[in-house]
PDB file of N, CA and C in Angstrom:
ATOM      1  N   UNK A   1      -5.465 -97.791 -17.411  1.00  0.00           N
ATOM      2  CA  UNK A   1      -5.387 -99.223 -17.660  1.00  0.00           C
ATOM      3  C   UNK A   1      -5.983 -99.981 -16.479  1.00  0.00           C
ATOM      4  N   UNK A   2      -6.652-100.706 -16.996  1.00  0.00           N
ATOM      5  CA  UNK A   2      -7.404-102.154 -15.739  1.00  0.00           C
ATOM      6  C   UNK A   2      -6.157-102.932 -15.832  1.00  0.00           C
ATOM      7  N   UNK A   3      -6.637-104.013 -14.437  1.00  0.00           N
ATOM      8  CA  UNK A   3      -5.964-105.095 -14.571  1.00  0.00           C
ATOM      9  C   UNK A   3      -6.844-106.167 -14.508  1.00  0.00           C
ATOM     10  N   UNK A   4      -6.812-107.242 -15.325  1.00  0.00           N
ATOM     11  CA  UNK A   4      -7.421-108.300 -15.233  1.00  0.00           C
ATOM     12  C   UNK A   4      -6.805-109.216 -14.637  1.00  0.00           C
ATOM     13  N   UNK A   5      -7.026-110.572 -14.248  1.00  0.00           N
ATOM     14  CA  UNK A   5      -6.890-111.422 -14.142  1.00  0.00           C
ATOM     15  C   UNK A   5      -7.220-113.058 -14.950  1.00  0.00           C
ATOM     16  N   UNK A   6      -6.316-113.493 -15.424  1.00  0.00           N
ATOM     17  CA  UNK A   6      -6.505-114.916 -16.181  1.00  0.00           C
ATOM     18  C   UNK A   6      -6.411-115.781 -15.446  1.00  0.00           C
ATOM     19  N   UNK A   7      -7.815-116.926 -15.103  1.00  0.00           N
ATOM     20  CA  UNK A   7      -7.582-117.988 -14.470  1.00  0.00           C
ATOM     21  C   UNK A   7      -7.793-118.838 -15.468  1.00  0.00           C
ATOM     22  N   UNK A   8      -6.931-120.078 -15.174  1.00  0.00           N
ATOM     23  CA  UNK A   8      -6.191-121.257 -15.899  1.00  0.00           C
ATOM     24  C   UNK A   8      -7.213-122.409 -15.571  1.00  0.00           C
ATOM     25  N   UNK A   9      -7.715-123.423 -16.416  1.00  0.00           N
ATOM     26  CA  UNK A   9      -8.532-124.257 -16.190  1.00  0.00           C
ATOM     27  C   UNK A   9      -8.098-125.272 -17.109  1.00  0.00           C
ATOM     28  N   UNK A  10      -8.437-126.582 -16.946  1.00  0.00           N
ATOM     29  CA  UNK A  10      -8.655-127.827 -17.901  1.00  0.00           C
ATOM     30  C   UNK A  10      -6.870-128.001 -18.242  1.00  0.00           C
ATOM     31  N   UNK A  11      -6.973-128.609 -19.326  1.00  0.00           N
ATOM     32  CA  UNK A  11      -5.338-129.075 -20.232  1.00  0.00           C
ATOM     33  C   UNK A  11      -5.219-129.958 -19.676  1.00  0.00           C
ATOM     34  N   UNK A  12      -4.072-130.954 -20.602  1.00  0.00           N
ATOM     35  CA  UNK A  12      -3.589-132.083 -20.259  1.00  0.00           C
ATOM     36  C   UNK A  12      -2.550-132.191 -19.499  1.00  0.00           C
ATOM     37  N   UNK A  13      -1.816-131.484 -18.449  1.00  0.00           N
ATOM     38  CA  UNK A  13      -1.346-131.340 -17.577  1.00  0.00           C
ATOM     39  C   UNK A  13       0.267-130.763 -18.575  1.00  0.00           C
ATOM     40  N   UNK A  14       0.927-130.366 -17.613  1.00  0.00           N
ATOM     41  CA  UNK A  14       2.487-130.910 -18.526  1.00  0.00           C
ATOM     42  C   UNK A  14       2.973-132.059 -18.762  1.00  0.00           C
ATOM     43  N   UNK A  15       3.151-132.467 -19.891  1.00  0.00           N
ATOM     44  CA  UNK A  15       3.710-133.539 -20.559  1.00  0.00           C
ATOM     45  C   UNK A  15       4.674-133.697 -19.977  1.00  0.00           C
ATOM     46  N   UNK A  16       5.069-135.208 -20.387  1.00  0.00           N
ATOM     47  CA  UNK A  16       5.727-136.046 -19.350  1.00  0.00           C
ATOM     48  C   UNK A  16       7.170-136.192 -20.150  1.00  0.00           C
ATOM     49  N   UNK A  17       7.153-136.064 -21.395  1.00  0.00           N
ATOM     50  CA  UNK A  17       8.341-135.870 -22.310  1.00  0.00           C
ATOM     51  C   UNK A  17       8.954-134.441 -22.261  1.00  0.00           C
ATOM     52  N   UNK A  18      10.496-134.917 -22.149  1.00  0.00           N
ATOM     53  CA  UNK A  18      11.101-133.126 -21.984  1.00  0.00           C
ATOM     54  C   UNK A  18      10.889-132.367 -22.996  1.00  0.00           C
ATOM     55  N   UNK A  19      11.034-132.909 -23.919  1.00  0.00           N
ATOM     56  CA  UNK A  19      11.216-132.333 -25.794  1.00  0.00           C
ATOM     57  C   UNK A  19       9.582-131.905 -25.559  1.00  0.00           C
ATOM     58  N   UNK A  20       8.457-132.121 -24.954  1.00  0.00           N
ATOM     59  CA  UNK A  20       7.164-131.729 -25.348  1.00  0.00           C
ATOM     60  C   UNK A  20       7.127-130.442 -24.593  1.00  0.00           C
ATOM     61  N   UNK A  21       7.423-131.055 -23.053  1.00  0.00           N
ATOM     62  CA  UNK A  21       7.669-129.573 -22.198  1.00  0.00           C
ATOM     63  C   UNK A  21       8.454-128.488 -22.473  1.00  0.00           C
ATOM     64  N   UNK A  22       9.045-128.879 -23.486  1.00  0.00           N
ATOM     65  CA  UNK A  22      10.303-127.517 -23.586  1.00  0.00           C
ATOM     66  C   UNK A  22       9.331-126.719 -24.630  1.00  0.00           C
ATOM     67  N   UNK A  23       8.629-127.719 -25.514  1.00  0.00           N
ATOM     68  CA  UNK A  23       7.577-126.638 -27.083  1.00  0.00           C
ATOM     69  C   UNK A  23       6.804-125.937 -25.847  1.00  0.00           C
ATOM     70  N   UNK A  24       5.827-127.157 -25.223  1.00  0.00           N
ATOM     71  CA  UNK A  24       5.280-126.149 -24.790  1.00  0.00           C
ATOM     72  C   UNK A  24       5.493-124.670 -23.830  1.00  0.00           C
ATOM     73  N   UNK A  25       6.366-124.704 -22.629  1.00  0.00           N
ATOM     74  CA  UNK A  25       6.926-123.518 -22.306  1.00  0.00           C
ATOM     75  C   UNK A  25       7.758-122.510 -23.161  1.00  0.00           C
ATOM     76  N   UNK A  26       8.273-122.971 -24.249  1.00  0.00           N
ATOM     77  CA  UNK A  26       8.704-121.601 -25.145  1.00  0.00           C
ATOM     78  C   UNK A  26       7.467-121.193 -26.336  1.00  0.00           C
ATOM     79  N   UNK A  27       6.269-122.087 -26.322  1.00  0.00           N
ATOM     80  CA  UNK A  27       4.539-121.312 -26.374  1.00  0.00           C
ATOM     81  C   UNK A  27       4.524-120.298 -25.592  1.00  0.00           C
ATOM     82  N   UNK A  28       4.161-120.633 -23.915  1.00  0.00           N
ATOM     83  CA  UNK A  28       4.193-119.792 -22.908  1.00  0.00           C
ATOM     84  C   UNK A  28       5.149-118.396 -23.183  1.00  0.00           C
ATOM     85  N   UNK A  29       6.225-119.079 -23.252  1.00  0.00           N
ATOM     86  CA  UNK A  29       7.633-117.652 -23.530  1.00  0.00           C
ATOM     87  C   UNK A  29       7.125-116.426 -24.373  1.00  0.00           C
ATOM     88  N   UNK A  30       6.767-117.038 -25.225  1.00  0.00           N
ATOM     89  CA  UNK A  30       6.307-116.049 -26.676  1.00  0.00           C
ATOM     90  C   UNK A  30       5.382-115.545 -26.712  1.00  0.00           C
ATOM     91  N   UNK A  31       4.272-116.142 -25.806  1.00  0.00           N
ATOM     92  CA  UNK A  31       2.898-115.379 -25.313  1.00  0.00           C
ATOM     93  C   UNK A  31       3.039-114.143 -24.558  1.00  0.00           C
ATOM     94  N   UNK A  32       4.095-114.646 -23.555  1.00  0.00           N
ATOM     95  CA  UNK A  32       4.585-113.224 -22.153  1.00  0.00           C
ATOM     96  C   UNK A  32       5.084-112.503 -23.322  1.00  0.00           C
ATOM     97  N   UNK A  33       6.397-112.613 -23.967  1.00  0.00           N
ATOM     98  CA  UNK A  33       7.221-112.073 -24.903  1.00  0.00           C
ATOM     99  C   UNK A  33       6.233-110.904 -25.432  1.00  0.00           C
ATOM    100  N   UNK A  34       5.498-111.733 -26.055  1.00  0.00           N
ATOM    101  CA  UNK A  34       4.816-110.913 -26.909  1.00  0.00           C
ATOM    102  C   UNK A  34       3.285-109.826 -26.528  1.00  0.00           C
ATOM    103  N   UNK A  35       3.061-110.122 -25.115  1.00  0.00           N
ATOM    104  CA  UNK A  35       2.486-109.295 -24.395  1.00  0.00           C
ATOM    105  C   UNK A  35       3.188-107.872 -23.995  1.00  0.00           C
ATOM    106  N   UNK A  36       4.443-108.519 -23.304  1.00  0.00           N
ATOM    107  CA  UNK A  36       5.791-107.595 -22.856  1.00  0.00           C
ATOM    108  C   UNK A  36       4.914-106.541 -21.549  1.00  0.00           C
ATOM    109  N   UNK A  37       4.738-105.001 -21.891  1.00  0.00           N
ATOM    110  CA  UNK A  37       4.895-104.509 -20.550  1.00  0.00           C
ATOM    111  C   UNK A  37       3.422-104.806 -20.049  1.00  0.00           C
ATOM    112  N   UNK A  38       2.140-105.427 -20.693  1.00  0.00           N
ATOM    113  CA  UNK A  38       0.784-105.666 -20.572  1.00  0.00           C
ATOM    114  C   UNK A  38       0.884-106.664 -19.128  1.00  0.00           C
ATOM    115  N   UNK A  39       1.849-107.268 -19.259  1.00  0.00           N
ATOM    116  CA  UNK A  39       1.880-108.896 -18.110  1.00  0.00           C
ATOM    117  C   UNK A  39       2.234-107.921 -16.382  1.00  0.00           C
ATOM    118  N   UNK A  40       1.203-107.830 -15.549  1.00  0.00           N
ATOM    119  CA  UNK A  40       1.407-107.247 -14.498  1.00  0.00           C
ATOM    120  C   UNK A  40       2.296-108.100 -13.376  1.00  0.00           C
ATOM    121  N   UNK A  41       1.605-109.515 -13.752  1.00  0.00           N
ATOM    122  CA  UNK A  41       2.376-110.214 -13.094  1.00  0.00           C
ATOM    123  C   UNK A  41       2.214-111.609 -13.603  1.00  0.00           C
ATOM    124  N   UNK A  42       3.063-112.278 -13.638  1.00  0.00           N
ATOM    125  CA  UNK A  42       3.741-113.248 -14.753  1.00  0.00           C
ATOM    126  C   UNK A  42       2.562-114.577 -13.590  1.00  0.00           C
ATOM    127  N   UNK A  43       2.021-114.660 -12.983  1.00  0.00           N
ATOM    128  CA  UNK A  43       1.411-115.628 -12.271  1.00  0.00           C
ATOM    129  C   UNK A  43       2.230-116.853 -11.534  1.00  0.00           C
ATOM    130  N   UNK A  44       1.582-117.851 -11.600  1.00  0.00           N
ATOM    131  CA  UNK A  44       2.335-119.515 -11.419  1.00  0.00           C
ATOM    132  C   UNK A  44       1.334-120.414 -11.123  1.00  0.00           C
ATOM    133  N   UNK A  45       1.627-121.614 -11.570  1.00  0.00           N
ATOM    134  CA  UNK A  45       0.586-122.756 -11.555  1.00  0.00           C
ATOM    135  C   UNK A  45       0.328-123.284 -10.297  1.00  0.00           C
ATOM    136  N   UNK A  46      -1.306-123.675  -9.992  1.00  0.00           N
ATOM    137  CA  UNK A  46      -1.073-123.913  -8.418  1.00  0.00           C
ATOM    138  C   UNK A  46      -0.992-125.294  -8.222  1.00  0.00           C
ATOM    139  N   UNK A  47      -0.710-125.535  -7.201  1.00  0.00           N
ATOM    140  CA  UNK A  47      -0.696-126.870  -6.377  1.00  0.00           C
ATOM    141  C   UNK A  47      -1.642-127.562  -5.602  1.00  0.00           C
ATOM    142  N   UNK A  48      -1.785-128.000  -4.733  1.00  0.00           N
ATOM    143  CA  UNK A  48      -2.980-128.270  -3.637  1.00  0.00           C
ATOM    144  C   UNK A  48      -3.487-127.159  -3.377  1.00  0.00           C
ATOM    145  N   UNK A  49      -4.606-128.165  -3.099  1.00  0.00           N
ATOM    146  CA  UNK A  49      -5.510-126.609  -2.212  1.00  0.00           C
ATOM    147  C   UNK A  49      -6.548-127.545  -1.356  1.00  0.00           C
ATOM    148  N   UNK A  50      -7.124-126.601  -0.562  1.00  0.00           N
ATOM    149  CA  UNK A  50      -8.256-126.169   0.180  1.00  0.00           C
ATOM    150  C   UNK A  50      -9.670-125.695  -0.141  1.00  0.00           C
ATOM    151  N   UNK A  51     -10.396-126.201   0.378  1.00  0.00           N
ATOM    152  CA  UNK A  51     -11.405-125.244   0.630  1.00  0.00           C
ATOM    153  C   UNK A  51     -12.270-124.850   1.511  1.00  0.00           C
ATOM    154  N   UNK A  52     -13.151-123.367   1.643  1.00  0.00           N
ATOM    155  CA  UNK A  52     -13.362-123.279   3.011  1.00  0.00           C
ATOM    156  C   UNK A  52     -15.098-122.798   2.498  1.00  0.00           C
ATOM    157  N   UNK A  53     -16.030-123.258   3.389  1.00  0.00           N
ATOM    158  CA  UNK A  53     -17.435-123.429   3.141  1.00  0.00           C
ATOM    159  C   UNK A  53     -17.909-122.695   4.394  1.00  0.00           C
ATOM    160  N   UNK A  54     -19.357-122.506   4.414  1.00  0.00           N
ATOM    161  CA  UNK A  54     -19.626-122.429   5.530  1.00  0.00           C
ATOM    162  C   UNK A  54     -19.905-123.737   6.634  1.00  0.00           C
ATOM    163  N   UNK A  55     -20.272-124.564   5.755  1.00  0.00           N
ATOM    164  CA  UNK A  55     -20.004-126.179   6.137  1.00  0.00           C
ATOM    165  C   UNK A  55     -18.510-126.747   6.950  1.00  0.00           C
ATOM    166  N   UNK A  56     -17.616-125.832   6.374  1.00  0.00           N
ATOM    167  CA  UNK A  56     -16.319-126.064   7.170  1.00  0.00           C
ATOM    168  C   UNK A  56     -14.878-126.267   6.129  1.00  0.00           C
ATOM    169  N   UNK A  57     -14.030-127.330   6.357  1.00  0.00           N
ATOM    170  CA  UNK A  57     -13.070-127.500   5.421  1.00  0.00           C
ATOM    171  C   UNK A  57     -13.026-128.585   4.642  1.00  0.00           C
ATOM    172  N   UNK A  58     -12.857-128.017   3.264  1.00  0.00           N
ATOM    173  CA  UNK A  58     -12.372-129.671   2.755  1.00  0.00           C
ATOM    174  C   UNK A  58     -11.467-129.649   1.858  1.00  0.00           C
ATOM    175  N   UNK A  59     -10.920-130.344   1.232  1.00  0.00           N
ATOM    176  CA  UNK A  59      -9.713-130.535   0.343  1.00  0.00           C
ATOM    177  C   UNK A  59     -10.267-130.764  -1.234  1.00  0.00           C
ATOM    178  N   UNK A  60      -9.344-130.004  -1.506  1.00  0.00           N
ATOM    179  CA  UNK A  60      -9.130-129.987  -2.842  1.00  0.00           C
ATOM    180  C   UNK A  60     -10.107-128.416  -3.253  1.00  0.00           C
ATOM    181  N   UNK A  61     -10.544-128.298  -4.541  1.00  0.00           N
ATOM    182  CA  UNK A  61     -10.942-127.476  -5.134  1.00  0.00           C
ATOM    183  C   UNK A  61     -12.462-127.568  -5.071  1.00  0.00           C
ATOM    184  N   UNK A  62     -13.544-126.168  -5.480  1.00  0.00           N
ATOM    185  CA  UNK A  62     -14.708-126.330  -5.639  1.00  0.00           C
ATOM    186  C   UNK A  62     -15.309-126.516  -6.703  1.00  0.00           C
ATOM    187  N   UNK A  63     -16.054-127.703  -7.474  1.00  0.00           N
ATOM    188  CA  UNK A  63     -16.618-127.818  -8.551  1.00  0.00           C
ATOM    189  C   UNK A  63     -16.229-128.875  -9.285  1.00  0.00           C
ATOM    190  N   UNK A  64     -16.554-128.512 -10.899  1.00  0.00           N
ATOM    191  CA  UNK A  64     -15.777-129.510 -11.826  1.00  0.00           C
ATOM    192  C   UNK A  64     -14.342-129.043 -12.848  1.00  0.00           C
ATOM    193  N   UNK A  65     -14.400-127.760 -12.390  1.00  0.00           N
ATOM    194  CA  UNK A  65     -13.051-127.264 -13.543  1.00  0.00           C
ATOM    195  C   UNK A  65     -12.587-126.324 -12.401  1.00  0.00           C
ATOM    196  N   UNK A  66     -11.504-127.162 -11.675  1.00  0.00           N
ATOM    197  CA  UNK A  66     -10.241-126.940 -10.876  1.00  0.00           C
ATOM    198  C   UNK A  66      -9.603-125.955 -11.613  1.00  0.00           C
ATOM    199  N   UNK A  67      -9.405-124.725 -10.699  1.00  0.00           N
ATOM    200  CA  UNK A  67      -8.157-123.924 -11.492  1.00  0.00           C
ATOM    201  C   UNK A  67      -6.703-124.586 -11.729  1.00  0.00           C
ATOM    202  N   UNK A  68      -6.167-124.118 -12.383  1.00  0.00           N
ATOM    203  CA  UNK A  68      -4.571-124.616 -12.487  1.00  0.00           C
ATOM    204  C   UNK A  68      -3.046-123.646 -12.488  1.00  0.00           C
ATOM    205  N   UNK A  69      -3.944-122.149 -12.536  1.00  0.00           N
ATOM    206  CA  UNK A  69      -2.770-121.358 -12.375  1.00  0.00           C
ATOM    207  C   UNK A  69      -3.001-119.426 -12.963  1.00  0.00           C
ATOM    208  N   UNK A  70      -2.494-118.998 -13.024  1.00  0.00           N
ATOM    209  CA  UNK A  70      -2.731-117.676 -13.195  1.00  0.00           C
ATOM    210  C   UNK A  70      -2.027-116.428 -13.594  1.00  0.00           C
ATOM    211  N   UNK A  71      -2.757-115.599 -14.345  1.00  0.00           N
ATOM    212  CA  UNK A  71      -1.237-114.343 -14.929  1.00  0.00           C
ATOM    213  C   UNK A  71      -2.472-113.418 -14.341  1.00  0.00           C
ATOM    214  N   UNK A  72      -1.720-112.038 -14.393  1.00  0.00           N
ATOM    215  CA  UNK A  72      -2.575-110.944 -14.468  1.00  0.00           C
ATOM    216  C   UNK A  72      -2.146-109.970 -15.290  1.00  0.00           C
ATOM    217  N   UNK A  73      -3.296-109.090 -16.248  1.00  0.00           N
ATOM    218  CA  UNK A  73      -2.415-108.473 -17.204  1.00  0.00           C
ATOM    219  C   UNK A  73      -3.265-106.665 -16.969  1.00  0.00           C
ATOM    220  N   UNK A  74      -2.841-105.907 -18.230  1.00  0.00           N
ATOM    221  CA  UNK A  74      -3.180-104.939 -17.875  1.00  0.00           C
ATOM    222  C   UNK A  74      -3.977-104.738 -19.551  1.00  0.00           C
ATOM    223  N   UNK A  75      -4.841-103.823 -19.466  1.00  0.00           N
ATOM    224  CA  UNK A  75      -5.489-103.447 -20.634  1.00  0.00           C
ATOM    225  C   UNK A  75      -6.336-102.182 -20.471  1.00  0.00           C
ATOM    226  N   UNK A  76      -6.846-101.735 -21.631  1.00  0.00           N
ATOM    227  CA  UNK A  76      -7.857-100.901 -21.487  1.00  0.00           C
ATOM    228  C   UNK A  76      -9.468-101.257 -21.315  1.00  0.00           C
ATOM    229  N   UNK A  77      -9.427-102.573 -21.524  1.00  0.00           N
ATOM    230  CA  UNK A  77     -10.956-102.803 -21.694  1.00  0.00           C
ATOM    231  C   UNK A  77     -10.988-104.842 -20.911  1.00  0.00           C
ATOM    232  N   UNK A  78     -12.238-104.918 -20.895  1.00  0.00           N
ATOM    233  CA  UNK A  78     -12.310-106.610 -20.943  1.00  0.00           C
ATOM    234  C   UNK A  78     -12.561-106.901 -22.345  1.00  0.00           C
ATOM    235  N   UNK A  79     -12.835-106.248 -23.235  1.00  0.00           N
ATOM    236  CA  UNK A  79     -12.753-106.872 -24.817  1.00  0.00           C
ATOM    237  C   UNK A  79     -11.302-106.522 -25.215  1.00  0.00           C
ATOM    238  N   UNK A  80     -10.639-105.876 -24.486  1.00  0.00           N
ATOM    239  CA  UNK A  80      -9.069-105.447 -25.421  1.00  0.00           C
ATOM    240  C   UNK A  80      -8.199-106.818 -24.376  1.00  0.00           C
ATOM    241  N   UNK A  81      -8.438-107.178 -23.248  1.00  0.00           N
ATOM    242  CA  UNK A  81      -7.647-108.129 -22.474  1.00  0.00           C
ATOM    243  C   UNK A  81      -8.041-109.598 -23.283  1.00  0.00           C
ATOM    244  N   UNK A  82      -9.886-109.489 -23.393  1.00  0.00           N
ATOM    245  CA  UNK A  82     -10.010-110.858 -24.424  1.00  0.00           C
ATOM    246  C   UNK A  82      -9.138-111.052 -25.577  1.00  0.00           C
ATOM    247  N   UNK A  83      -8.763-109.873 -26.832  1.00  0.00           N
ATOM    248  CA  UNK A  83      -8.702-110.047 -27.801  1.00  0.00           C
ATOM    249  C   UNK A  83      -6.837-110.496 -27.642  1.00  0.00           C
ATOM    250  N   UNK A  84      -6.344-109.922 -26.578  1.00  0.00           N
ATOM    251  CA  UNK A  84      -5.144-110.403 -26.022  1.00  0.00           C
ATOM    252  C   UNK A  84      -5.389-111.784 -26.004  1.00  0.00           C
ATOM    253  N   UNK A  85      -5.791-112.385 -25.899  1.00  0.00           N
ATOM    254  CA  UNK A  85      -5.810-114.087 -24.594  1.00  0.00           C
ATOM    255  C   UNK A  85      -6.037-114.722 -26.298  1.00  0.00           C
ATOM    256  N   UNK A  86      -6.617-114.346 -27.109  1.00  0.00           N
ATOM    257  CA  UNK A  86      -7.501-115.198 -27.777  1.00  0.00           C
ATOM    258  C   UNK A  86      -6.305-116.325 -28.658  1.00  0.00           C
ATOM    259  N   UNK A  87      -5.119-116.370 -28.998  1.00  0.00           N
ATOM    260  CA  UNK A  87      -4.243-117.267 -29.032  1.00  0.00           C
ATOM    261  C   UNK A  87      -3.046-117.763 -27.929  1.00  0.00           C
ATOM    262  N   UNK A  88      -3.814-117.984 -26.594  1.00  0.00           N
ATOM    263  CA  UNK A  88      -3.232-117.567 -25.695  1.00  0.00           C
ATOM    264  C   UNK A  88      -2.514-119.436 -25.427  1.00  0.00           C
ATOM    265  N   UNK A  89      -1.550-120.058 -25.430  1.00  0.00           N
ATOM    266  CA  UNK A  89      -0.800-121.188 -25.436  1.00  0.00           C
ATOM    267  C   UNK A  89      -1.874-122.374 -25.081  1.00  0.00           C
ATOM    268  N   UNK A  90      -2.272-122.085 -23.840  1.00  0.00           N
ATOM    269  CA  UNK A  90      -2.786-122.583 -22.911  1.00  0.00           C
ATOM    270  C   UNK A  90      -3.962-123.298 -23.325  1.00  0.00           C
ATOM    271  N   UNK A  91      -5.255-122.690 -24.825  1.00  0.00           N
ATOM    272  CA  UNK A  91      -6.022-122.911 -25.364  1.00  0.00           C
ATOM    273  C   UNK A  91      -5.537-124.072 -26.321  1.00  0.00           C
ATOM    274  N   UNK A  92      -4.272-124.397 -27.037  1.00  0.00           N
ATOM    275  CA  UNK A  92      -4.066-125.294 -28.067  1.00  0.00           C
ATOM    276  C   UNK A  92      -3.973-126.186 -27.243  1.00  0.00           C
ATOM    277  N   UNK A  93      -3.865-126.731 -25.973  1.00  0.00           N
ATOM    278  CA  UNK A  93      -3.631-127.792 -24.992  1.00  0.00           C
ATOM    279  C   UNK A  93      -4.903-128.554 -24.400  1.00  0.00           C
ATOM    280  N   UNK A  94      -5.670-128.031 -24.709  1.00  0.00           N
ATOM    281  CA  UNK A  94      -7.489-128.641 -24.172  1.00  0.00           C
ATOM    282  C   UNK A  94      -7.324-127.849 -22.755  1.00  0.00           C
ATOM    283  N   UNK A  95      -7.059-126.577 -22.272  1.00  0.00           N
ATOM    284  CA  UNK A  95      -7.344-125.623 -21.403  1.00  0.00           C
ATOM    285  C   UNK A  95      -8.267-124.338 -21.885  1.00  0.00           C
ATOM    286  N   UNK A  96      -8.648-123.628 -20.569  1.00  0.00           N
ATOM    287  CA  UNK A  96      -9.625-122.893 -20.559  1.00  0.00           C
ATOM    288  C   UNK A  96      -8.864-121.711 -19.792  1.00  0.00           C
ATOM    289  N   UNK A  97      -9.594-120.590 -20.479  1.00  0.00           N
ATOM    290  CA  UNK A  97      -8.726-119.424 -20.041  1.00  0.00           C
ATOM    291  C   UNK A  97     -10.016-118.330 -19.130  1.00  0.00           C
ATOM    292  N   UNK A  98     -10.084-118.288 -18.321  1.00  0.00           N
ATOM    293  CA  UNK A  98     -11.219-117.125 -17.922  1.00  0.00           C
ATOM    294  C   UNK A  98     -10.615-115.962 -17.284  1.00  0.00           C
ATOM    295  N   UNK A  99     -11.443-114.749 -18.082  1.00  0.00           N
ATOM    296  CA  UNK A  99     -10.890-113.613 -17.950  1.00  0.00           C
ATOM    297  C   UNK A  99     -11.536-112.626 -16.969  1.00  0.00           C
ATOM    298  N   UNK A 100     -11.002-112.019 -15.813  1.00  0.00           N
ATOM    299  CA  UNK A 100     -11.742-111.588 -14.980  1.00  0.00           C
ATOM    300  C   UNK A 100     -10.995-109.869 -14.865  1.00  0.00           C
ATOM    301  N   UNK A 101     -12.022-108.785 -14.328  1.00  0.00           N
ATOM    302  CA  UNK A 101     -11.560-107.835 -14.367  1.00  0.00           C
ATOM    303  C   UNK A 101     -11.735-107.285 -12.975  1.00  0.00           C
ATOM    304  N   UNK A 102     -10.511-107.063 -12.223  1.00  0.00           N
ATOM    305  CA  UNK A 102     -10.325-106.279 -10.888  1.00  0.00           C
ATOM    306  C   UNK A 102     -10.943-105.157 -10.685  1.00  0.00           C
ATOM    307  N   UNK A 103     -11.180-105.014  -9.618  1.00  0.00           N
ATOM    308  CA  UNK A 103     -12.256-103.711  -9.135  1.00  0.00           C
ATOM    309  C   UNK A 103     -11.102-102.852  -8.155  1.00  0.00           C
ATOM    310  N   UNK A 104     -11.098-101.079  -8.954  1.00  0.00           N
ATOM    311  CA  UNK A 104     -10.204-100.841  -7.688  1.00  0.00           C
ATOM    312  C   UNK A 104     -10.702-100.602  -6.346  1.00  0.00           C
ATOM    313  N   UNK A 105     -10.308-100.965  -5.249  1.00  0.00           N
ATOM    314  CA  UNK A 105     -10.887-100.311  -4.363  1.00  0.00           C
ATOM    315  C   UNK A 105     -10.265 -99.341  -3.419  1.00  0.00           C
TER     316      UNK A 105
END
């Protein structure tokens, strides 16, 4: 088994209503749920950041689609981790899911 990595992009942030936040994290629930022993590590959404250039430091993120958070899972393939993701919560929200595959070293 590989492990990939899912980075989190775009969405409308968490909603500001509890009743919305609660649908959407028991989405989330049922996604892990239903992954079960595949989820290597359950991730977490990030916060501030940094960045570091050869130019030096600056704040915030690089580009136009800021990450927002991250799982890592396990699979046999990058088409068997895609076909995982492909109703993955995060997508019904106007987010972006990119799927990356670890190298062992």
């Amino acid at each position: 088994m590989a492990k990939f990595v899912l980075i989190y992009t775009g969405s409308a942030g968490m909603a500001a209503a509890p009743e919305k936040q609660k649908k959407i994290m028991a989405e989330w629930g049922a996604w892990y749920g239903k992954m079960g022993a595949a989820v290597a590590d359950g991730g977490a959404p990030f916060g501030a950041s940094k960045n570091i250039t050869k130019g030096g430091v600056g704040e915030g993120p690089i580009g136009d689609a800021p990450a927002t958070g991250y799982t890592v899972i396990t699979a046999d393939s990058l088409e068997a981790a895609t076909a995982q993701c492909k109703d993955h919560p995060h997508l019904k929200h106007g987010g972006q899911v990119q799927i990356f595959q670890t190298i062992e070293m």
